[in-house]
Protein backbone atom coordinates (compact mmCIF):
# COMPACT_ATOMS: atom_id res chain seq x y z
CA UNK A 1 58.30 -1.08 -18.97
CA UNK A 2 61.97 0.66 -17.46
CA UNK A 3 59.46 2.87 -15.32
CA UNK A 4 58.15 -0.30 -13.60
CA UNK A 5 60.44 -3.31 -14.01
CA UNK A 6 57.93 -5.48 -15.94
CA UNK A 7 58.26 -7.39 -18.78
CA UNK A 8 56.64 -5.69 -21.50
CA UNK A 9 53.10 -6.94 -23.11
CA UNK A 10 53.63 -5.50 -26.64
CA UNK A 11 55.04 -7.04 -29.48
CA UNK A 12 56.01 -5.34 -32.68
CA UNK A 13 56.60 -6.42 -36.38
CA UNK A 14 58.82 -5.16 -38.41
CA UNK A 15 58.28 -4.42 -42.32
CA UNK A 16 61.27 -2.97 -43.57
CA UNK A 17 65.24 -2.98 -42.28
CA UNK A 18 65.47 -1.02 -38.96
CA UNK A 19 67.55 -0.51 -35.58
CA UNK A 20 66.45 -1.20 -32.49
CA UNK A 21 68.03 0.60 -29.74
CA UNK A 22 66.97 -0.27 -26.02
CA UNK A 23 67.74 1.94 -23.14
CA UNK A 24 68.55 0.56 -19.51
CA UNK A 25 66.47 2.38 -16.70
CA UNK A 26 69.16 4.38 -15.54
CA UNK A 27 70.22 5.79 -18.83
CA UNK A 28 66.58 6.92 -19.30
CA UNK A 29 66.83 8.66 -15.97
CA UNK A 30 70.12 9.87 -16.98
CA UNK A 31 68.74 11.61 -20.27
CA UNK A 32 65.54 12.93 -18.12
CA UNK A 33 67.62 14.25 -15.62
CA UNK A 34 69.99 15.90 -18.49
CA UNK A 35 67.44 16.96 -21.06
CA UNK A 36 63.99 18.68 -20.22
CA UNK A 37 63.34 18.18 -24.05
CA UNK A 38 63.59 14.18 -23.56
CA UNK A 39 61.26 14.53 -20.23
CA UNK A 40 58.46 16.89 -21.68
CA UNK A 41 58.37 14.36 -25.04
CA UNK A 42 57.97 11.09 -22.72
CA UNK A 43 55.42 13.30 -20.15
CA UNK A 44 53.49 14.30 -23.24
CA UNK A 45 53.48 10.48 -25.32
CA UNK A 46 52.24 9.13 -21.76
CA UNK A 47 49.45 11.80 -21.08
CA UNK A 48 48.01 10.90 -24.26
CA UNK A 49 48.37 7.28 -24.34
CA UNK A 50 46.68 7.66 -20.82
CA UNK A 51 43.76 10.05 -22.71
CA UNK A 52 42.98 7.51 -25.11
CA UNK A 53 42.71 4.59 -22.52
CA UNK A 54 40.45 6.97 -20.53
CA UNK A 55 38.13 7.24 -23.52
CA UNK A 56 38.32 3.39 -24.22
CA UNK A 57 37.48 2.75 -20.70
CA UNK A 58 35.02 5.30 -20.64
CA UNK A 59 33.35 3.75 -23.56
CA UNK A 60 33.23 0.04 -22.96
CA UNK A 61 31.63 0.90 -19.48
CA UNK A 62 29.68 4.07 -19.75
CA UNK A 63 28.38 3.73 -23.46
CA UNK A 64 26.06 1.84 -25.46
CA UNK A 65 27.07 -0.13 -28.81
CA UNK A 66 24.46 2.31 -30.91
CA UNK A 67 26.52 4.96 -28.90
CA UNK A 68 30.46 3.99 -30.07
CA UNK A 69 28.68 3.11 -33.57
CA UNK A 70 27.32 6.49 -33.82
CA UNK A 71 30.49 8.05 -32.41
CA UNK A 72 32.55 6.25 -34.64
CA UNK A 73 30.35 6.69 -37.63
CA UNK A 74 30.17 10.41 -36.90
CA UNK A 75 33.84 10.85 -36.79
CA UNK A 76 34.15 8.92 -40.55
CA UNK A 77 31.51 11.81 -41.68
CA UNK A 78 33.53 14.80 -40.15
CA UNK A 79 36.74 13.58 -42.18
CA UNK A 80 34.99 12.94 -44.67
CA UNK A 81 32.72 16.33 -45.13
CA UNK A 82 36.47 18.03 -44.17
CA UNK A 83 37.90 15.76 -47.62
CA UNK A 84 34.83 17.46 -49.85
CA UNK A 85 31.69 15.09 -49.40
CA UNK A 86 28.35 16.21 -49.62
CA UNK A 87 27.07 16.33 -45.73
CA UNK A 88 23.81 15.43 -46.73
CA UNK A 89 24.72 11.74 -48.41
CA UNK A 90 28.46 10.99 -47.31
CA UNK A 91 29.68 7.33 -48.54
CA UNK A 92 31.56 4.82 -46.05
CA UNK A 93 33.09 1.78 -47.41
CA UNK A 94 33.20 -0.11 -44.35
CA UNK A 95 31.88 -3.86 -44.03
CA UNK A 96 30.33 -4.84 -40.58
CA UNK A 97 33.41 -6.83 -39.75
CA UNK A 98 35.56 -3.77 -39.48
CA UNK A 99 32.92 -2.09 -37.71
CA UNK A 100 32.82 -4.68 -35.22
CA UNK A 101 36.61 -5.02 -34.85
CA UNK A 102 36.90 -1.27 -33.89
CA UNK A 103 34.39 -1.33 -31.10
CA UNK A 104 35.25 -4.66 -29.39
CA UNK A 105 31.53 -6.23 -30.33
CA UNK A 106 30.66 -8.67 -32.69
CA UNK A 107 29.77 -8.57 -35.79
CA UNK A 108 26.08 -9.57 -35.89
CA UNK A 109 25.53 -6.86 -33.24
CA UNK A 110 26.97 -4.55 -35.58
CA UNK A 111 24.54 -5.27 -38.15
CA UNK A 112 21.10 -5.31 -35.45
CA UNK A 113 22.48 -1.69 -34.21
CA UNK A 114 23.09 -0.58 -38.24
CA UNK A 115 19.27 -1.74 -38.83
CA UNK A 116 18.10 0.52 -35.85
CA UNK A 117 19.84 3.58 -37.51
CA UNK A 118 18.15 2.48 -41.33
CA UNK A 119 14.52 2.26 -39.58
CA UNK A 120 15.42 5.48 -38.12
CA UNK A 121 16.22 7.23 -41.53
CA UNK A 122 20.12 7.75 -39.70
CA UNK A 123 21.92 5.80 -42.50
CA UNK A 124 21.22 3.19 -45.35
CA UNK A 125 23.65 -0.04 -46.19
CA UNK A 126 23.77 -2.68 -48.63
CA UNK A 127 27.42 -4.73 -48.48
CA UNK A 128 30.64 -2.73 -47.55
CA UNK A 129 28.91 1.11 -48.22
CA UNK A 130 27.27 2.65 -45.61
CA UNK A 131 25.36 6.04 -46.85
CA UNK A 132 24.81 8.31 -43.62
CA UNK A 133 21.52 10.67 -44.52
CA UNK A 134 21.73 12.69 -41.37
CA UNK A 135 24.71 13.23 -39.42
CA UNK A 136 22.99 15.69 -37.33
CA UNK A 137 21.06 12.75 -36.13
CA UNK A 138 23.96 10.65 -35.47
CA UNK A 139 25.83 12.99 -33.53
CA UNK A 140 22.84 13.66 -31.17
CA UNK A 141 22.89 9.68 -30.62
CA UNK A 142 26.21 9.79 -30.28
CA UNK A 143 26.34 12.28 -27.21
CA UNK A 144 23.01 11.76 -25.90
């Protein structure tokens, strides 16, 4: 919010002791002007705060719920195949709720779009464990 004299929208709790320094406008400028280190590390936290809005945009507008489920589900399995799971049965302890949360939809279309993938062979669910069977098959709805 120095760039463009607004009041910030954030707020921020703290756990544990800290300091909180704040910077007026022109010392930031000051510090860019003085240290190309300082500039490239605020250029770079920017370009990929701007990425990940991009994507966020890109899927509320462009993409399906059974699209960010798959995507998201997909991305669980490739951590978790990386962390030693079997690819053909990998376990996610998720509930509905937190699926729901991370996409911006709620719940009970969670669970409809989680049914399409069971009838589909995608995935199986009882509770907060979600089985995937094929991720092959959830990538491709993922990307389609």
């Amino acid at each position: 919010f120095a760039f463009h004299n607004q009041p910030g929208l954030l707020e921020a709790i703290v756990i544990s002791d800290a300091e909180l320094y704040f910077f007026s406008k022109e010392t930031i400028e000051e510090l860019c002007r003085k240290d190309f280190q300082i500039s490239y590390f605020i250029m770079k936290s920017l370009s990929m705060r701007f990425r990940t809005l991009a994507i966020q945009l890109e899927d509320m507008s462009l993409r399906s719920t059974l699209q960010n489920l798959c995507r998201i589900l997909y991305s669980f399995c490739c951590y978790e195949e990386n962390n030693g799971q079997p690819k053909n049965a990998i376990i996610l302890h998720l509930t509905h709720e937190d699926l729901a949360n991370m996409i911006g939809v709620h719940r009970v279309t969670i669970t409809k779009n989680l049914n399409k993938l069971k009838t589909l062979k995608v995935l199986e669910y009882k509770y907060e464990k979600i089985t995937v069977l094929n991720c092959q098959k959830l990538k491709e709805y993922a990307f389609e």
